[in-house]
N, C-alpha and C. Protein backbone atom coordinates (compact mmCIF):
# COMPACT_ATOMS: atom_id res chain seq x y z
N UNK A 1 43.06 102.99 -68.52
CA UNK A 1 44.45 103.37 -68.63
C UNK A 1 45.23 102.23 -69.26
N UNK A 2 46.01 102.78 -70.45
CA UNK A 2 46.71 101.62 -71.11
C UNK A 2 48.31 101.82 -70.39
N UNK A 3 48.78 100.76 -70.22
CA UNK A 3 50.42 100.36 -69.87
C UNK A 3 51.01 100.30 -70.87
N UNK A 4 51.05 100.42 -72.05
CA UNK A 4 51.31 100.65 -73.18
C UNK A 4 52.80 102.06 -73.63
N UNK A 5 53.72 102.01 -74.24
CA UNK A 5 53.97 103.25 -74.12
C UNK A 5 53.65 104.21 -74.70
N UNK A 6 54.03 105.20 -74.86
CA UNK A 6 53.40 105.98 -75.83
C UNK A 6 54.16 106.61 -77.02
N UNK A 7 53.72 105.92 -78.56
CA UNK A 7 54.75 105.95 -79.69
C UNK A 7 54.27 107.16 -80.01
N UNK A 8 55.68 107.77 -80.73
CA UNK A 8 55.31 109.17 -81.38
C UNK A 8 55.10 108.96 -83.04
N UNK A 9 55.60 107.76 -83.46
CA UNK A 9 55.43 106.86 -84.45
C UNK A 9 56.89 106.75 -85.14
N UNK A 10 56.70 106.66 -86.53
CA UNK A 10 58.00 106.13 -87.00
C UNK A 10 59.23 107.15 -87.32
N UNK A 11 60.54 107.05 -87.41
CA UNK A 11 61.51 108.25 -87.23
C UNK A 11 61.15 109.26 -88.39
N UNK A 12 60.55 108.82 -89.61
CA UNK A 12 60.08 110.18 -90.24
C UNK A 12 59.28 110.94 -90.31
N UNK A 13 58.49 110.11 -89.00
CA UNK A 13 57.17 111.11 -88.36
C UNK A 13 57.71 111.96 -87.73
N UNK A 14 58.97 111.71 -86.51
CA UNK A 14 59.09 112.41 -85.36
C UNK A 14 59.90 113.74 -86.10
N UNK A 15 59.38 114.84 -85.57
CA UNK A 15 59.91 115.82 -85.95
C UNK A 15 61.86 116.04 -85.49
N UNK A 16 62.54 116.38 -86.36
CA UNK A 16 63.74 116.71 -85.67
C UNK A 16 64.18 117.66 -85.21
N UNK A 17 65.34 117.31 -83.94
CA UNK A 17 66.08 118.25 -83.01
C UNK A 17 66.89 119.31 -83.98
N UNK A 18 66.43 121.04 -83.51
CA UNK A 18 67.94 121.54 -84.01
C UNK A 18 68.99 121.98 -83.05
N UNK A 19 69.71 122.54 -82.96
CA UNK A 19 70.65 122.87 -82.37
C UNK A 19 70.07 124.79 -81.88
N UNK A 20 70.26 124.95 -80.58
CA UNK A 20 69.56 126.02 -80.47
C UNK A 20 71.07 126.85 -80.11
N UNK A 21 70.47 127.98 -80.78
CA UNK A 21 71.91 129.21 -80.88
C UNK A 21 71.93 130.01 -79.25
N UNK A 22 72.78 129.78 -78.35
CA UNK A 22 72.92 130.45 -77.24
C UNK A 22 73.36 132.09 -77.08
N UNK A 23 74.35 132.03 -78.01
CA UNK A 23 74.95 133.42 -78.05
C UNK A 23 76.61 133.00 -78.50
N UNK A 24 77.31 134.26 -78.28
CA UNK A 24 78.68 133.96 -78.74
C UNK A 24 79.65 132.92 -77.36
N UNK A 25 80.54 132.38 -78.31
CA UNK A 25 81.20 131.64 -77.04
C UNK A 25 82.32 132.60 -75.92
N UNK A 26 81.99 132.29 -74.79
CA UNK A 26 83.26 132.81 -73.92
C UNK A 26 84.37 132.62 -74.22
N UNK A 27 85.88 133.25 -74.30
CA UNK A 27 86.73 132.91 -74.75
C UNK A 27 87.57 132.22 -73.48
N UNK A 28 86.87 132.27 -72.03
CA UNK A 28 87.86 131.84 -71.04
C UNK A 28 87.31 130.52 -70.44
N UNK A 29 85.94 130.30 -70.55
CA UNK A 29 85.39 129.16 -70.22
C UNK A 29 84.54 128.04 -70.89
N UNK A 30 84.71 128.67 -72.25
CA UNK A 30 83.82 127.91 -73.99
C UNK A 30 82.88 127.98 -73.90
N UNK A 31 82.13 128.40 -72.51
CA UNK A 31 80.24 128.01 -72.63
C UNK A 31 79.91 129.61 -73.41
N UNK A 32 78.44 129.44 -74.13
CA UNK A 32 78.20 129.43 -75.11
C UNK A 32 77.19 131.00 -74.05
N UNK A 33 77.35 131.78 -73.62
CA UNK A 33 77.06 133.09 -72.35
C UNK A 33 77.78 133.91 -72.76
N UNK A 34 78.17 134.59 -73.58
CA UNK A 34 78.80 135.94 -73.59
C UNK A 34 77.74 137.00 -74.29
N UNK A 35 77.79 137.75 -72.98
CA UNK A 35 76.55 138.58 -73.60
C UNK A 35 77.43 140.61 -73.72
N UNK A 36 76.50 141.19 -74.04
CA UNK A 36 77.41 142.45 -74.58
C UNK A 36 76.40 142.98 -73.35
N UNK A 37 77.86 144.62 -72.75
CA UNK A 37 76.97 144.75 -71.95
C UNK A 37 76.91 146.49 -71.80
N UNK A 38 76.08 147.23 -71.20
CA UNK A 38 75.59 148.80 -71.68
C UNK A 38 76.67 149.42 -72.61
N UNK A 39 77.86 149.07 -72.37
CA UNK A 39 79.32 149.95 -72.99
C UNK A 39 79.56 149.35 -74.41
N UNK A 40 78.97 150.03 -75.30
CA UNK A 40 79.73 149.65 -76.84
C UNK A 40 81.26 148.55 -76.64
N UNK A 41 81.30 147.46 -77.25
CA UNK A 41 82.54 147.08 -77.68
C UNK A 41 82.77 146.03 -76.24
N UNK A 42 82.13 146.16 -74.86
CA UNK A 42 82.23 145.51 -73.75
C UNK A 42 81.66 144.21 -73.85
N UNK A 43 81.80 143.02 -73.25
CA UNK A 43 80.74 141.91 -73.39
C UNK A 43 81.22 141.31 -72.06
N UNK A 44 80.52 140.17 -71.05
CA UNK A 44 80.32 139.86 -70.19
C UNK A 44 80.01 138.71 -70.19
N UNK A 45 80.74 136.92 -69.56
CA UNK A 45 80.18 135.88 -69.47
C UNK A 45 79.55 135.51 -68.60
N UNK A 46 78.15 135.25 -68.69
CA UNK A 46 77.09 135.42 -67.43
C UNK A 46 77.12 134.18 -66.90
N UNK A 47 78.44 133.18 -67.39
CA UNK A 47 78.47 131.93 -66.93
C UNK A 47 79.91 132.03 -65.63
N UNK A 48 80.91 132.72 -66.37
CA UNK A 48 81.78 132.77 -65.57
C UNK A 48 82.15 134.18 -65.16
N UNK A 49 81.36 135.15 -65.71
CA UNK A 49 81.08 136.23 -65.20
C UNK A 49 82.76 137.51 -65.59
N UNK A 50 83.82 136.51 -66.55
CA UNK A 50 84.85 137.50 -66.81
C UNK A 50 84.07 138.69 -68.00
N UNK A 51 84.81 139.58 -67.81
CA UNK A 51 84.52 140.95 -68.78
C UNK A 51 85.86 141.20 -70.12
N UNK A 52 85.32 141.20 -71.11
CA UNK A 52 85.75 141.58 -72.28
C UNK A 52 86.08 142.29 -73.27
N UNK A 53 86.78 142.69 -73.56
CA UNK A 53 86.81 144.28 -74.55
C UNK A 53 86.50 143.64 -75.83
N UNK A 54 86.28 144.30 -76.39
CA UNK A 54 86.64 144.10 -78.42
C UNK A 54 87.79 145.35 -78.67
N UNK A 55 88.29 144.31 -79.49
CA UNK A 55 89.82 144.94 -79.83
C UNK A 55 90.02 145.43 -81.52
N UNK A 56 90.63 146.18 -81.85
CA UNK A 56 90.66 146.15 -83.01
C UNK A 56 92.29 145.52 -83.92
N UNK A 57 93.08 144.81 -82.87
CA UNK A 57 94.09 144.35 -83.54
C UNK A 57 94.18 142.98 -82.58
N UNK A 58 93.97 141.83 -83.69
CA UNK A 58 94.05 140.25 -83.38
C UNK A 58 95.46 140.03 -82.27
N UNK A 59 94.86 139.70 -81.03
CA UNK A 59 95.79 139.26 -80.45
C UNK A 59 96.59 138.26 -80.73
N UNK A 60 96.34 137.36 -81.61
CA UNK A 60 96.98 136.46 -81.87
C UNK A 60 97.94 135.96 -83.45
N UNK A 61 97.34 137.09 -84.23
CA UNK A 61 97.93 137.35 -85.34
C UNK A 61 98.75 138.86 -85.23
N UNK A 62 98.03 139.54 -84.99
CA UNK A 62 98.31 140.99 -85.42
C UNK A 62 97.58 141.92 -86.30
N UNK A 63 96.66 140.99 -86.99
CA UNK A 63 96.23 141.89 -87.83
C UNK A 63 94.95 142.76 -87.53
N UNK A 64 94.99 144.20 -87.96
CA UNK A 64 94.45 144.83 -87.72
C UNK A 64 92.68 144.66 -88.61
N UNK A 65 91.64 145.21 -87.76
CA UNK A 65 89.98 145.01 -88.57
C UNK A 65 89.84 146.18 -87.93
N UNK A 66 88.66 146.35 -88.25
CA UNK A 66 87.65 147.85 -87.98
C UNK A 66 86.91 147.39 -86.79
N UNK A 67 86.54 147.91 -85.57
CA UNK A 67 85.59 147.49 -85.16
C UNK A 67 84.23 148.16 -85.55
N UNK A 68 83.36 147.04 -85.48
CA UNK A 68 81.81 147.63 -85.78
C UNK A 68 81.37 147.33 -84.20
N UNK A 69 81.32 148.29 -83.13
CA UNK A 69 80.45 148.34 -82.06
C UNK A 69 79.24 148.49 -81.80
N UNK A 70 78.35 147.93 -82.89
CA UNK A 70 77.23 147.65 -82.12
C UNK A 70 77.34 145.90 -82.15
N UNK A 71 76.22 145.81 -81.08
CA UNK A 71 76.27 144.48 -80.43
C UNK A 71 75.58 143.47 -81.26
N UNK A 72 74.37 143.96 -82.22
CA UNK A 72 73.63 143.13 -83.41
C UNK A 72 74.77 142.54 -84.46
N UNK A 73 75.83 143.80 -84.67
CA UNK A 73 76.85 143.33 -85.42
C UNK A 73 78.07 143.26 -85.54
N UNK A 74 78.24 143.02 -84.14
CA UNK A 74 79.94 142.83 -83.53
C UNK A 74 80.40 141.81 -84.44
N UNK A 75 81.62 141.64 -84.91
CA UNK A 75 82.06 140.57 -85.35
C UNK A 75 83.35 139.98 -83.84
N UNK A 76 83.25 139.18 -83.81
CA UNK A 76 83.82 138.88 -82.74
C UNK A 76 85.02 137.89 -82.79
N UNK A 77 85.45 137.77 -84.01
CA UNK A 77 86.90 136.69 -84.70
C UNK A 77 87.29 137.44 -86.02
N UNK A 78 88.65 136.93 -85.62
CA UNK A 78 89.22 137.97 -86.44
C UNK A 78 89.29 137.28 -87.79
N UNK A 79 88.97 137.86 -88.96
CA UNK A 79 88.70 137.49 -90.74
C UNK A 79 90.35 136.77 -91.12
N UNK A 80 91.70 137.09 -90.34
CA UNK A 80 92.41 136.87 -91.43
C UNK A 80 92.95 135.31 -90.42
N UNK A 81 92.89 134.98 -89.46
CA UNK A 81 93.02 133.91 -88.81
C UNK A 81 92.26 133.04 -87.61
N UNK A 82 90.92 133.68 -88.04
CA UNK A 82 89.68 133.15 -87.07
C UNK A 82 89.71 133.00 -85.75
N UNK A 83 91.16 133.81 -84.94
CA UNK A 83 90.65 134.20 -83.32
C UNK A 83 89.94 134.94 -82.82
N UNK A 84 89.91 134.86 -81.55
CA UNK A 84 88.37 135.60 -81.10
C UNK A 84 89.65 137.27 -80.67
N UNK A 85 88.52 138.18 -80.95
CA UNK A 85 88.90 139.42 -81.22
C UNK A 85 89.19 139.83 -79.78
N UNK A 86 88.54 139.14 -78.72
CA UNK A 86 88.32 139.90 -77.43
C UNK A 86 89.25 139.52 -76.72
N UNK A 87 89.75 140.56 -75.77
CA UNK A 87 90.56 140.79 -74.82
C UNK A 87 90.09 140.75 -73.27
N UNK A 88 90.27 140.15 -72.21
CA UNK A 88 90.14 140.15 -71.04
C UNK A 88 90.27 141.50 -70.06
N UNK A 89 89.40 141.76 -69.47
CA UNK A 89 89.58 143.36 -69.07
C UNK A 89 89.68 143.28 -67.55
């Protein structure tokens, strides 16, 4: 047994870290858990456990989008001022 530590070798050996995609962010607690849930357009933070609608007019602008309800391709911020589309239910 060596006391030795154990090198993985030099930094362009070691393979690099990426950043792993969690899901969309909660809009009430930022962690990265908002999951969609049986109800088209519904989503759920499994961190802080609030429930969410998708809306089709930006709460924070006004402006109106289409919703696309499925969950593969929710868009979930709104195109003309990048808030999050969802509403607290």
């Amino acid at each position: 047994m060596s006391s030795e530590p154990d090198t993985a070798g030099s930094p362009e050996e070691r393979p690099t870290r990426t950043a792993i995609e969690l899901g969309p962010q909660c809009p009430n607690c930022r962690e990265p858990w908002l999951r969609p849930t049986n109800l088209p357009g519904r989503y759920r933070c499994v961190y802080c456990l609030h429930r969410f609608e998708l809306t089709s007019v930006c709460p924070n602008c006004g402006e109106h989008s289409t919703i696309v309800r499925m969950s593969s391709t929710a868009i979930l911020k709104c195109n003309n001022c990048g808030d999050s589309m969802l509403q607290a239910v």
